[in-house]
Protein backbone atom coordinates (compact mmCIF):
# COMPACT_ATOMS: atom_id res chain seq x y z
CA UNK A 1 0.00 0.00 0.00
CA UNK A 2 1.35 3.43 -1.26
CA UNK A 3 2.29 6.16 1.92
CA UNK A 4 2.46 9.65 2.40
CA UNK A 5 3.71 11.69 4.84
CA UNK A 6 1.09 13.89 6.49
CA UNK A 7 1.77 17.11 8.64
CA UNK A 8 -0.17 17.32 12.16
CA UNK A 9 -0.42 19.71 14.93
CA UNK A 10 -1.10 18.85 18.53
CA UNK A 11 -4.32 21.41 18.91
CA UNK A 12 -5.38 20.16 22.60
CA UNK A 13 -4.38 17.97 25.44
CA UNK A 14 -5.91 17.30 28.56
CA UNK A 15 -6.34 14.69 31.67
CA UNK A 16 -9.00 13.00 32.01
CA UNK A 17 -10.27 11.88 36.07
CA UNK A 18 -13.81 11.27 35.67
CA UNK A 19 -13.20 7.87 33.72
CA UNK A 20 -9.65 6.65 35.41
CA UNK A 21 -6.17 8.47 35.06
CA UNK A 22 -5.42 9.07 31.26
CA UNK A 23 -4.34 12.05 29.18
CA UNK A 24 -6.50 12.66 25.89
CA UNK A 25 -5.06 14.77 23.14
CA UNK A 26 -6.58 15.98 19.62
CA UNK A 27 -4.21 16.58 16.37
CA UNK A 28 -4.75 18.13 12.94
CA UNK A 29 -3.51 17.61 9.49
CA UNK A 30 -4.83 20.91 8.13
CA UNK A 31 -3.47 20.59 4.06
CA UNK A 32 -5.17 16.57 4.49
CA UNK A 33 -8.43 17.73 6.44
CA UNK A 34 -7.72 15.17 8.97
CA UNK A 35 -8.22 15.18 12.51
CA UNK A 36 -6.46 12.45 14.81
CA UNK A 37 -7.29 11.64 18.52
CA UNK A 38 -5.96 9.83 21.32
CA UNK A 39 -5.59 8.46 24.93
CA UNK A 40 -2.46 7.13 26.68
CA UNK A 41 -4.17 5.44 29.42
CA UNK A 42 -1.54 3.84 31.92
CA UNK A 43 1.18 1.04 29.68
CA UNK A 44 -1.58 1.65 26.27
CA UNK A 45 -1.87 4.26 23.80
CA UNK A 46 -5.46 4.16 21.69
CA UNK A 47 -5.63 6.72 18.51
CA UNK A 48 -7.29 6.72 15.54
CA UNK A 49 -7.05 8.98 12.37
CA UNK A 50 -10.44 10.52 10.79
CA UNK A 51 -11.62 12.32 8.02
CA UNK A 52 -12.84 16.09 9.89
CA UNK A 53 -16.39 14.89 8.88
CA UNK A 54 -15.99 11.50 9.85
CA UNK A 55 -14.57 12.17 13.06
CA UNK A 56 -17.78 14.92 13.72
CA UNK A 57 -20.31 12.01 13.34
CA UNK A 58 -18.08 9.41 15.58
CA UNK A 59 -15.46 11.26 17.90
CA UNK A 60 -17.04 14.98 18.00
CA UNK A 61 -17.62 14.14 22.30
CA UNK A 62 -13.90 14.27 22.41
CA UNK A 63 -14.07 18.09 22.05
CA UNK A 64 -16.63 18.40 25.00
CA UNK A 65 -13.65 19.29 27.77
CA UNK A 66 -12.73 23.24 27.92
CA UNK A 67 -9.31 22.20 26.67
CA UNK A 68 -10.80 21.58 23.51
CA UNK A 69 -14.42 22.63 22.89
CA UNK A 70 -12.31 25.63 21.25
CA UNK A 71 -11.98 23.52 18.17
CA UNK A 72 -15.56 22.23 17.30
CA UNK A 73 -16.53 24.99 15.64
CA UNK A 74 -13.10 24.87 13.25
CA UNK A 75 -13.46 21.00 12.86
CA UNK A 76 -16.95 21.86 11.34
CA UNK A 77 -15.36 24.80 8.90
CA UNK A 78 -12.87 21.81 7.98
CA UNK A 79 -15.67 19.07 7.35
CA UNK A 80 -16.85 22.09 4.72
CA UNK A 81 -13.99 22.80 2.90
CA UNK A 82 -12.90 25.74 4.74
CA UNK A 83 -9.14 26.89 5.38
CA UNK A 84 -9.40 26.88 9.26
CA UNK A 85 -5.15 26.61 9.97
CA UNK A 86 -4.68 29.97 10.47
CA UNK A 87 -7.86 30.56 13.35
CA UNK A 88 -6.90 27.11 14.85
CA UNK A 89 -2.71 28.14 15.21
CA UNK A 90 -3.32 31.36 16.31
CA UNK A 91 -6.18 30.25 18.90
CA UNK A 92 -3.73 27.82 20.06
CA UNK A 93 -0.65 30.26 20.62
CA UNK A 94 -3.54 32.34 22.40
CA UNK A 95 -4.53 29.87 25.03
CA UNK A 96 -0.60 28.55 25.63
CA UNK A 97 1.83 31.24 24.68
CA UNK A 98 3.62 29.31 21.77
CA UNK A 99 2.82 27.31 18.41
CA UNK A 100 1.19 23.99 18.66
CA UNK A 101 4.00 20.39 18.37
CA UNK A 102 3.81 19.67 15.12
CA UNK A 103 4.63 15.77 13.50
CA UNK A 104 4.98 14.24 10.24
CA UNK A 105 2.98 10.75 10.00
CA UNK A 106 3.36 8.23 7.56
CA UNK A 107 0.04 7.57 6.50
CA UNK A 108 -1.89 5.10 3.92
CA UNK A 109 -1.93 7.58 0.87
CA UNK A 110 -6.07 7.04 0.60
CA UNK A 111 -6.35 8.18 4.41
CA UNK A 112 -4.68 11.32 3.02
CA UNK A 113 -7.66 11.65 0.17
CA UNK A 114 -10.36 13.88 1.60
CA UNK A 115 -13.80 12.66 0.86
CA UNK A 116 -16.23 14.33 -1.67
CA UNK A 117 -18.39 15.05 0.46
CA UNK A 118 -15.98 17.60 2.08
CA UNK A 119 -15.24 19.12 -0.54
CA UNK A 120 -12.55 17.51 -2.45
């Protein structure tokens, strides 16, 4: 299967209490209109890697911590089409004083493919 490298920023982070120790963070591949999420929950990592619409209909609940909420409203603009990197970077520097981590992932090249139905 063909790969591509794909450029994400790490857009939230957070602990999580209410359901047992674990830190939850949320990452975006603006150029792909991907959005990634994750929890590293004691020895165990869990992530997956959606399509900005695809993770509003399974994983938008992920956003519902203050941490985070910040971004449902770009993940939206993003499952339409819309350029969102620049609102999302510079609400990020905003909230922590300094530009999001940012990571290159090696991803199946039809993960990187956005869907028609967001505009592609």
């Amino acid at each position: 299967m063909p790969m591509r490298d794909v450029v994400f920023h790490q857009v939230a982070e957070w602990d999580r209490e209410d359901i047992g120790p674990r830190c939850v963070w949320v990452w975006i591949a603006f150029d792909d209109r991907l959005v990634a999420t994750g929890e590293h929950e004691g020895p165990d990592d869990h992530a997956g890697v959606w399509s900005a619409s695809a993770f509003l209909d399974t994983w938008a609940g992920r956003l519902d911590d203050p941490a985070a909420r910040w971004l449902t409203p770009h993940v939206h603009g993003m499952a339409r089409g819309e350029d969102v990197r620049e609102a999302v970077l510079a609400g990020y520097v905003e909230r922590h004083g300094h530009p999001p981590t940012t990571t290159v992932w090696n991803l199946p090249a039809r993960r990187s493919v956005p869907s028609e139905a967001e505009g592609a």
